[in-house]
PDB file of N, CA and C in Angstrom:
ATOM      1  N   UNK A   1     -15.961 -14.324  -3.332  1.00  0.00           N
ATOM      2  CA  UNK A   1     -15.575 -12.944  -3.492  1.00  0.00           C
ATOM      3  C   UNK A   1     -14.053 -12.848  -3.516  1.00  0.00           C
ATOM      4  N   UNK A   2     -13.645 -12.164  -4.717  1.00  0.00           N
ATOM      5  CA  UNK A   2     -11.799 -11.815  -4.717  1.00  0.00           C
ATOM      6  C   UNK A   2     -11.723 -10.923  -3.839  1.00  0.00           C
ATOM      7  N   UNK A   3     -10.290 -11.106  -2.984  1.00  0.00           N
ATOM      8  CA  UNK A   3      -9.927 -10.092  -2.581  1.00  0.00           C
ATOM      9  C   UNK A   3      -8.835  -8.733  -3.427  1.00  0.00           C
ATOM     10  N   UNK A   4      -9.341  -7.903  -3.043  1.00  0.00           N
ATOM     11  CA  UNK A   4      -8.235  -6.760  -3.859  1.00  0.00           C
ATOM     12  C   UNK A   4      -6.748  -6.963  -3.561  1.00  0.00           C
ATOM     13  N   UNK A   5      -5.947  -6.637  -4.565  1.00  0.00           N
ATOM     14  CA  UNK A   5      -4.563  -7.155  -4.137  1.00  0.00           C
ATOM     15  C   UNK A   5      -3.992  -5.628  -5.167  1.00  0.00           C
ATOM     16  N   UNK A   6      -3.585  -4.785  -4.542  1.00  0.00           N
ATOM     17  CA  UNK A   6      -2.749  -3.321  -5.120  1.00  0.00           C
ATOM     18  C   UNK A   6      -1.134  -3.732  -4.776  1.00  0.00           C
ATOM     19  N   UNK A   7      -0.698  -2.605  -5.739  1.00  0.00           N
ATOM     20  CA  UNK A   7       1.124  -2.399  -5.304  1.00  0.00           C
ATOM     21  C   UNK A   7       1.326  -1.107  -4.977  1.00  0.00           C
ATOM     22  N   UNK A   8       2.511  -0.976  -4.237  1.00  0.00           N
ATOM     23  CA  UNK A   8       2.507   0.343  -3.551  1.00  0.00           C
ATOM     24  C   UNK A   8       3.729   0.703  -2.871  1.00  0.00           C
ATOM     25  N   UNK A   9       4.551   1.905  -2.514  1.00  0.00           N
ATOM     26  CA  UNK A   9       5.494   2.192  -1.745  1.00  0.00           C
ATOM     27  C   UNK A   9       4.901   2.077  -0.578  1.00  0.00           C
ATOM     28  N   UNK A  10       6.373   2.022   0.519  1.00  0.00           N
ATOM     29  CA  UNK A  10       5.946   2.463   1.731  1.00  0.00           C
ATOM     30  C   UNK A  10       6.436   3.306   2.525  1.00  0.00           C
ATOM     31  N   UNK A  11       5.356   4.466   2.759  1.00  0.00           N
ATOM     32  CA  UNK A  11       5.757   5.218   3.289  1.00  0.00           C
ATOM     33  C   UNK A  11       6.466   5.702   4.197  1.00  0.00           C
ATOM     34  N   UNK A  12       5.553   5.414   5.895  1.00  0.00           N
ATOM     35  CA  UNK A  12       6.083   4.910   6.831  1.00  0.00           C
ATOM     36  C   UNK A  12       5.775   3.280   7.853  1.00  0.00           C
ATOM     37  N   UNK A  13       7.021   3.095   8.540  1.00  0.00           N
ATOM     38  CA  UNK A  13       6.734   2.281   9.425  1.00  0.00           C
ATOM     39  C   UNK A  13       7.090   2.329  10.746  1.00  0.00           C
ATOM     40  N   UNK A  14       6.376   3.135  11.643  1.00  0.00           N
ATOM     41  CA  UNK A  14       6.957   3.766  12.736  1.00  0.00           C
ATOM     42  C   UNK A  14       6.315   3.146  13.702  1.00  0.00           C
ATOM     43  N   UNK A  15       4.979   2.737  13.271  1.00  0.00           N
ATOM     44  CA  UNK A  15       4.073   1.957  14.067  1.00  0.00           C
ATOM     45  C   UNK A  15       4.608   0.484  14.505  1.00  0.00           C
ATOM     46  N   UNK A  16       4.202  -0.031  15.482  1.00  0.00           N
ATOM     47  CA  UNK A  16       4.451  -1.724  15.799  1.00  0.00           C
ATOM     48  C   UNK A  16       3.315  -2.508  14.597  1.00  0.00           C
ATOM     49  N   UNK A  17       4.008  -3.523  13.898  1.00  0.00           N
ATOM     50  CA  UNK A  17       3.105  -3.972  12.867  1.00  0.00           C
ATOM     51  C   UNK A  17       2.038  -3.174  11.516  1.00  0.00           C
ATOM     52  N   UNK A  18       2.735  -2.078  11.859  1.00  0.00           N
ATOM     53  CA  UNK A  18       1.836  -1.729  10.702  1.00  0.00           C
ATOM     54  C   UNK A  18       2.656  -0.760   9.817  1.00  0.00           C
ATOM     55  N   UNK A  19       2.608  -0.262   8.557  1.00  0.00           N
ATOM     56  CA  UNK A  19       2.963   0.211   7.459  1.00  0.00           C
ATOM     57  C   UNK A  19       2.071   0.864   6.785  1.00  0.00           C
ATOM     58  N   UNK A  20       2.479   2.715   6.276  1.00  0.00           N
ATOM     59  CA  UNK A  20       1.447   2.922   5.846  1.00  0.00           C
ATOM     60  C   UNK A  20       1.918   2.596   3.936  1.00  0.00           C
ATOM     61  N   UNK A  21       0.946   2.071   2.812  1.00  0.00           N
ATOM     62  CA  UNK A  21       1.090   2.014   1.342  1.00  0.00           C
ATOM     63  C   UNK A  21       1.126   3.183   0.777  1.00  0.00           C
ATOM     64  N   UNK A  22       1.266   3.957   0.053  1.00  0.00           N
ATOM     65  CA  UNK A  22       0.594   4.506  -1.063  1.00  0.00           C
ATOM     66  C   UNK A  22       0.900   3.956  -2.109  1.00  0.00           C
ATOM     67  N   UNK A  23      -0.570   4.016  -2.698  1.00  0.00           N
ATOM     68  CA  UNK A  23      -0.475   3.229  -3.841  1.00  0.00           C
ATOM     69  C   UNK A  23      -0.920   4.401  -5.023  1.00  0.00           C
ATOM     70  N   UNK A  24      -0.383   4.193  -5.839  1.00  0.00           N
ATOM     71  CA  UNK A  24      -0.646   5.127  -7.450  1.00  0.00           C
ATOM     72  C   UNK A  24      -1.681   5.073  -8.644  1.00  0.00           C
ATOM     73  N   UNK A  25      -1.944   5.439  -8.808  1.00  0.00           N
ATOM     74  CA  UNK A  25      -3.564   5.078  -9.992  1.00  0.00           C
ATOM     75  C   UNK A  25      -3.421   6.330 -11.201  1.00  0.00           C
ATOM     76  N   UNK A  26      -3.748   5.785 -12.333  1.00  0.00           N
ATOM     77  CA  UNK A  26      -3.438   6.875 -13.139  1.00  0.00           C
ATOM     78  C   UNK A  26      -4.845   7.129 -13.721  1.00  0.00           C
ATOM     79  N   UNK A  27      -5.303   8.296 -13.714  1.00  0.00           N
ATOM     80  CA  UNK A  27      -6.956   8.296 -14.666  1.00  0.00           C
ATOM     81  C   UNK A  27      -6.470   9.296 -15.715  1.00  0.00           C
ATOM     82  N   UNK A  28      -7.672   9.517 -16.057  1.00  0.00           N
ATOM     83  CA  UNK A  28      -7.918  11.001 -17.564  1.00  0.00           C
ATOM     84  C   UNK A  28      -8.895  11.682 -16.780  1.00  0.00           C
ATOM     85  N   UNK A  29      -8.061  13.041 -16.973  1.00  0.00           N
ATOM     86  CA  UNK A  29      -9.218  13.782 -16.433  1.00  0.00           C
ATOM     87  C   UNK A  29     -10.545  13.745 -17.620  1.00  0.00           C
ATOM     88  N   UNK A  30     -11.974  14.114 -16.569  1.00  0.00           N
ATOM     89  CA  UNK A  30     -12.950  13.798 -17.312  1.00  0.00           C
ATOM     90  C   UNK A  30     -13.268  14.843 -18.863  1.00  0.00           C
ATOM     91  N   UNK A  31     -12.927  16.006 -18.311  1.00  0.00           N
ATOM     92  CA  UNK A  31     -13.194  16.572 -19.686  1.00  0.00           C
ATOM     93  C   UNK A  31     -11.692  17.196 -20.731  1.00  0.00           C
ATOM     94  N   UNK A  32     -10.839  17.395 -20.267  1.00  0.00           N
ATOM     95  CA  UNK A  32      -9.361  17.466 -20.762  1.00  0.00           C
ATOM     96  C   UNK A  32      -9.068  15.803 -21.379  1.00  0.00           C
ATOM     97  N   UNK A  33      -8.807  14.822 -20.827  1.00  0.00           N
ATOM     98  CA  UNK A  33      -8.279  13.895 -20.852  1.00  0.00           C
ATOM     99  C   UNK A  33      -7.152  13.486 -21.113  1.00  0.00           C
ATOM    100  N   UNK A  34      -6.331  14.807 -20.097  1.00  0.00           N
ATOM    101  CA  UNK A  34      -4.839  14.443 -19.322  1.00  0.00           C
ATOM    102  C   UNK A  34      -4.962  13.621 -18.516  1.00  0.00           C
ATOM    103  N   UNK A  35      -3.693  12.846 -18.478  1.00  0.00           N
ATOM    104  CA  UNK A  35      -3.571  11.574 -17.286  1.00  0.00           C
ATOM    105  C   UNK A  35      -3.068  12.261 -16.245  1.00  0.00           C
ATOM    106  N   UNK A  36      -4.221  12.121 -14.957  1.00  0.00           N
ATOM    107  CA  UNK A  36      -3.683  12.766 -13.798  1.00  0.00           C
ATOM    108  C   UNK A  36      -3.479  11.639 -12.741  1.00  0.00           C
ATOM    109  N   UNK A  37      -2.209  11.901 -11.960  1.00  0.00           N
ATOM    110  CA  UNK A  37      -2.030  10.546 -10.988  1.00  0.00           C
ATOM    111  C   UNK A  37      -2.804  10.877 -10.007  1.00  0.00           C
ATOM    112  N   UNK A  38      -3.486   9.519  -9.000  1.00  0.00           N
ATOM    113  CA  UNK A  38      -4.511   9.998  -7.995  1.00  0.00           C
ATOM    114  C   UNK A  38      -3.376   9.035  -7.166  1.00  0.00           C
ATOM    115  N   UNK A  39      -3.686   9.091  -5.426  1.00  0.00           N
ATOM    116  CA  UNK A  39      -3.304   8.524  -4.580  1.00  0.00           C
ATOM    117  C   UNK A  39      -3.948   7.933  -3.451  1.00  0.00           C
ATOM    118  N   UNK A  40      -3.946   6.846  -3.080  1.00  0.00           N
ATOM    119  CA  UNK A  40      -4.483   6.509  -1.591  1.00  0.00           C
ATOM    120  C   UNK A  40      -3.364   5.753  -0.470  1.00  0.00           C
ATOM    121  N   UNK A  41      -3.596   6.494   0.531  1.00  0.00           N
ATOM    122  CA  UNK A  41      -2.940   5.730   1.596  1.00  0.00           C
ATOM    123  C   UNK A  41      -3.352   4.327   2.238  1.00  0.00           C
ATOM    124  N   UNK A  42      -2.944   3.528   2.508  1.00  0.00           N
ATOM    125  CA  UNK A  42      -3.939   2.163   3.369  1.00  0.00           C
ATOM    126  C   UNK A  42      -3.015   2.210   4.476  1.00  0.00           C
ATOM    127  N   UNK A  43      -3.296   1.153   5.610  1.00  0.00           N
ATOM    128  CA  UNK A  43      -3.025   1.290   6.329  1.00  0.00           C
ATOM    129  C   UNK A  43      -2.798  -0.164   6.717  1.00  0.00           C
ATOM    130  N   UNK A  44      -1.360  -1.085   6.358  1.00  0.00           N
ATOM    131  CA  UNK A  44      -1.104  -2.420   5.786  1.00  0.00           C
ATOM    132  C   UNK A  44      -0.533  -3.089   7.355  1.00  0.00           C
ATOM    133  N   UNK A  45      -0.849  -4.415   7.513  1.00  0.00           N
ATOM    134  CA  UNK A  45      -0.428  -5.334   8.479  1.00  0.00           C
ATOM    135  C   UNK A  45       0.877  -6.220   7.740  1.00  0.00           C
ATOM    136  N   UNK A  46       2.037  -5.522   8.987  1.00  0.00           N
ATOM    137  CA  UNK A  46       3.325  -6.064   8.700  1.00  0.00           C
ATOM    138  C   UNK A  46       3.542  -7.014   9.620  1.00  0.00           C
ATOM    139  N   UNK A  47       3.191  -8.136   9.842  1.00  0.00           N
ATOM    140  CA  UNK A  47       3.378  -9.186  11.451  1.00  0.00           C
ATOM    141  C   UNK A  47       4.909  -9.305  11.555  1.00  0.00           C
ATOM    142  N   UNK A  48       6.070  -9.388  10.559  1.00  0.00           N
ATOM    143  CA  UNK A  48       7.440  -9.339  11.194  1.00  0.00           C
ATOM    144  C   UNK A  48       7.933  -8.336  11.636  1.00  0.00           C
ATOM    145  N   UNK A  49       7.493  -7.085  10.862  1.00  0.00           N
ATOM    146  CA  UNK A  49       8.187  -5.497  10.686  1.00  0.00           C
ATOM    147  C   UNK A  49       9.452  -5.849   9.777  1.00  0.00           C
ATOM    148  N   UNK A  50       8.903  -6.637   8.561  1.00  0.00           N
ATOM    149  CA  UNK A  50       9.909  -6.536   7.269  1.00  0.00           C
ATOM    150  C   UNK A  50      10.138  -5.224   6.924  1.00  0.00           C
ATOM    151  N   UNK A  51       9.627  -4.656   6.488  1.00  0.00           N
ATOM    152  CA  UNK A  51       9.236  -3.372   5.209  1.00  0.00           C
ATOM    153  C   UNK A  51      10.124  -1.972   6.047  1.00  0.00           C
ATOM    154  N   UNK A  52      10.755  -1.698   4.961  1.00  0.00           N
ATOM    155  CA  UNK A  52      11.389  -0.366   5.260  1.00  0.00           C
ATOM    156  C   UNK A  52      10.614   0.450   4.901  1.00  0.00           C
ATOM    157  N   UNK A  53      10.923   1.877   4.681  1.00  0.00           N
ATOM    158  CA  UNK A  53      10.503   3.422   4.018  1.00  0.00           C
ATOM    159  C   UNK A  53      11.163   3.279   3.420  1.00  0.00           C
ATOM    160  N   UNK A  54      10.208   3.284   2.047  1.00  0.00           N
ATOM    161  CA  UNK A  54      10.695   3.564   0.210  1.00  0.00           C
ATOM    162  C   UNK A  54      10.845   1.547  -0.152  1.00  0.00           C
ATOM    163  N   UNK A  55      10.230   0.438   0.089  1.00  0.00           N
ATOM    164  CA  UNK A  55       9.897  -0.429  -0.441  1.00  0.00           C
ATOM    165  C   UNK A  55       8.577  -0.632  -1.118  1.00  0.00           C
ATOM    166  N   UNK A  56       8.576  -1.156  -1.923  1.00  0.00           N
ATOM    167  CA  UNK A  56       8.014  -1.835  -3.030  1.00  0.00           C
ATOM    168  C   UNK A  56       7.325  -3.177  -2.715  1.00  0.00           C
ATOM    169  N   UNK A  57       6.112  -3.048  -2.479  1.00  0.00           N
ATOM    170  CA  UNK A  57       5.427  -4.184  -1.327  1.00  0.00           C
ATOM    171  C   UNK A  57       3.553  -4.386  -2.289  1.00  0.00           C
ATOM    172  N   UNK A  58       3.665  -5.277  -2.139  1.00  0.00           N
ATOM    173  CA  UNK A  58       2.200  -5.794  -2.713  1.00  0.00           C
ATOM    174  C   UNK A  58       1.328  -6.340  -1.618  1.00  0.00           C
ATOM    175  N   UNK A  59       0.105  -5.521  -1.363  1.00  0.00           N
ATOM    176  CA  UNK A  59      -0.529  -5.840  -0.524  1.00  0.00           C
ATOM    177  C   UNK A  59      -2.151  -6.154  -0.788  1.00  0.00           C
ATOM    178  N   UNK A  60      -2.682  -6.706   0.184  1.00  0.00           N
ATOM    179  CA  UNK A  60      -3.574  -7.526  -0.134  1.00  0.00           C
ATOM    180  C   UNK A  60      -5.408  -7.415   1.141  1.00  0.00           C
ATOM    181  N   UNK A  61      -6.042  -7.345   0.500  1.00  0.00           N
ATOM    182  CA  UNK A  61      -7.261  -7.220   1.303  1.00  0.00           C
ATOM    183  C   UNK A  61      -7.666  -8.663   2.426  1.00  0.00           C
ATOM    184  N   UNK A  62      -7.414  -8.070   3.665  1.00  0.00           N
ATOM    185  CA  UNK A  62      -7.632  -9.607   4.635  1.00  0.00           C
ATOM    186  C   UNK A  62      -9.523  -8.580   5.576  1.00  0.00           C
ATOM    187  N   UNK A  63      -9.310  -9.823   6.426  1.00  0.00           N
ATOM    188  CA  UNK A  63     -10.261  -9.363   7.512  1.00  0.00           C
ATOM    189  C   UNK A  63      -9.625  -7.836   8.607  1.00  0.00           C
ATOM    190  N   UNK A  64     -10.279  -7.322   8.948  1.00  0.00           N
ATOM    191  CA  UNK A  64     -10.011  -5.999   9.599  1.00  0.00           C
ATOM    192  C   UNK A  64      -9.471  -6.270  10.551  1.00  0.00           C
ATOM    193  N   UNK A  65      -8.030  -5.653  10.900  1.00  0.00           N
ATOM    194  CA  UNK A  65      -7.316  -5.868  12.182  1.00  0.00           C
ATOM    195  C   UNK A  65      -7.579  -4.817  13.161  1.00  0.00           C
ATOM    196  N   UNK A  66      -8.003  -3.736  12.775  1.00  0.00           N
ATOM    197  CA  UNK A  66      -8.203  -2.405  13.270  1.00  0.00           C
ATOM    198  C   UNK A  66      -9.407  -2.074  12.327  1.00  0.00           C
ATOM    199  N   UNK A  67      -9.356  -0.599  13.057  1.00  0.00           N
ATOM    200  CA  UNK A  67     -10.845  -0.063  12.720  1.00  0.00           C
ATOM    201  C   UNK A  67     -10.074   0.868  10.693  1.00  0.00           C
ATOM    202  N   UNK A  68      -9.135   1.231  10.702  1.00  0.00           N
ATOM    203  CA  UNK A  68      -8.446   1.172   9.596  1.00  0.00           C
ATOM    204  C   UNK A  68      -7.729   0.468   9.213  1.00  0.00           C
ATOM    205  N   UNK A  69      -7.456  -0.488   9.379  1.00  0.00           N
ATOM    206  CA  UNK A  69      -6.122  -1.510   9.049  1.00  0.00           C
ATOM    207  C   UNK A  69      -6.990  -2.676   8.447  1.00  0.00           C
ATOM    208  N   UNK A  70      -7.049  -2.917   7.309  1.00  0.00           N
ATOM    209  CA  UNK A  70      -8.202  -3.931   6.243  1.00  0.00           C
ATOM    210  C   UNK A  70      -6.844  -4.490   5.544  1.00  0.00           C
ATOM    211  N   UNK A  71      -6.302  -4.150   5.719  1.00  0.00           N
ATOM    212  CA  UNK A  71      -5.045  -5.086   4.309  1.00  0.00           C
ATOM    213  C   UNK A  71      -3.743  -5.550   5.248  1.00  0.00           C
ATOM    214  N   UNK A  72      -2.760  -6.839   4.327  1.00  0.00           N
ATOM    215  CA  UNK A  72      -1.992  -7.297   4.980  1.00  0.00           C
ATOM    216  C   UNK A  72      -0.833  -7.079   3.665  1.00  0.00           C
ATOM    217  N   UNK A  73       0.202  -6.680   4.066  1.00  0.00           N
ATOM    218  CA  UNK A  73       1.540  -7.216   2.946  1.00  0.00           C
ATOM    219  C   UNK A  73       1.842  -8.174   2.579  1.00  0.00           C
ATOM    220  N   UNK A  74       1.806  -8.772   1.678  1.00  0.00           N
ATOM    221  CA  UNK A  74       1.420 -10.069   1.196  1.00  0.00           C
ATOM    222  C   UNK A  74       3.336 -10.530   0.495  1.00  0.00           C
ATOM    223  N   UNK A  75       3.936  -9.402  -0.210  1.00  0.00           N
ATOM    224  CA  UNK A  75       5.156  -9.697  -0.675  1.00  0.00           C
ATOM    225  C   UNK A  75       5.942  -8.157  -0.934  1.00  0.00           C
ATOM    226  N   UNK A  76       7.284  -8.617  -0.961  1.00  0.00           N
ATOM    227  CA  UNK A  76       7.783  -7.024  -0.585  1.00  0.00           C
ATOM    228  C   UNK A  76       8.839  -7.505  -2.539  1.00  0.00           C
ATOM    229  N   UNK A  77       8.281  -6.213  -3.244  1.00  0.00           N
ATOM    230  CA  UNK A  77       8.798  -6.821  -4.410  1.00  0.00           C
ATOM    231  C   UNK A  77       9.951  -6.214  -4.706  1.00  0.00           C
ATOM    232  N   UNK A  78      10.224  -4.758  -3.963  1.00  0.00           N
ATOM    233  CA  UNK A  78      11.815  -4.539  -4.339  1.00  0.00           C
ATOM    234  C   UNK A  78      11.929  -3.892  -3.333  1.00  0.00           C
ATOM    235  N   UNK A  79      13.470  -3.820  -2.390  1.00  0.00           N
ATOM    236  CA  UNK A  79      13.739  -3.123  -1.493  1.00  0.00           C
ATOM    237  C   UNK A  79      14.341  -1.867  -1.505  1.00  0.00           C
ATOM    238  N   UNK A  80      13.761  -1.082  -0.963  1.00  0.00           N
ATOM    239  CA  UNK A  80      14.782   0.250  -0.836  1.00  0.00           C
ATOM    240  C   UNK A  80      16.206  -0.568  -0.564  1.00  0.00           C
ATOM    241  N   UNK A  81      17.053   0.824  -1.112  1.00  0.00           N
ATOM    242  CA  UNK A  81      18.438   0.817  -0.450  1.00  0.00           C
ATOM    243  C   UNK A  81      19.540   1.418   0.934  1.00  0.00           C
ATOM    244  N   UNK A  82      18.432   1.190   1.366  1.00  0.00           N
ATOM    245  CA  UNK A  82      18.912   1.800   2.592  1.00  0.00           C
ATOM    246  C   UNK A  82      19.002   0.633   3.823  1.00  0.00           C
TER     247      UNK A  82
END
């Protein structure tokens, strides 16, 4: 079985080890078929506390660390500037 692997900002990281993603998805709506952006939050395992607010991080489906926390940051692909 693959694991899912999304890209995503990050929102916050206020928590010890953890980061929340949002990640972006673009569909068509079903009967218009304007492209409307959809969103989900995850709830990502940072074990150094790399990741700022407003990075560019690719994350990845592991075993459950928490009862929400299913994914780990796998690579941080561009950094905020801050």
């Amino acid at each position: 079985m693959s694991r899912c692997v999304l890209k995503g900002v990050v929102l916050r990281c206020a928590s010890d080890k953890t980061s929340v993603v949002r990640v972006e998805r673009v569909v068509s709506h079903p009967l218009y078929g304007k492209k409307i952006r959809r969103y989900k939050n995850y709830l990502s395992h940072d074990e150094g506390n790399r990741c700022q607010k407003g990075d560019y991080v690719t994350i990845q489906e592991t075993r459950p660390f928490s009862k929400r926390k299913t994914f780990e940051i796998v690579h941080i692909e561009k950094e905020s500037g801050k």
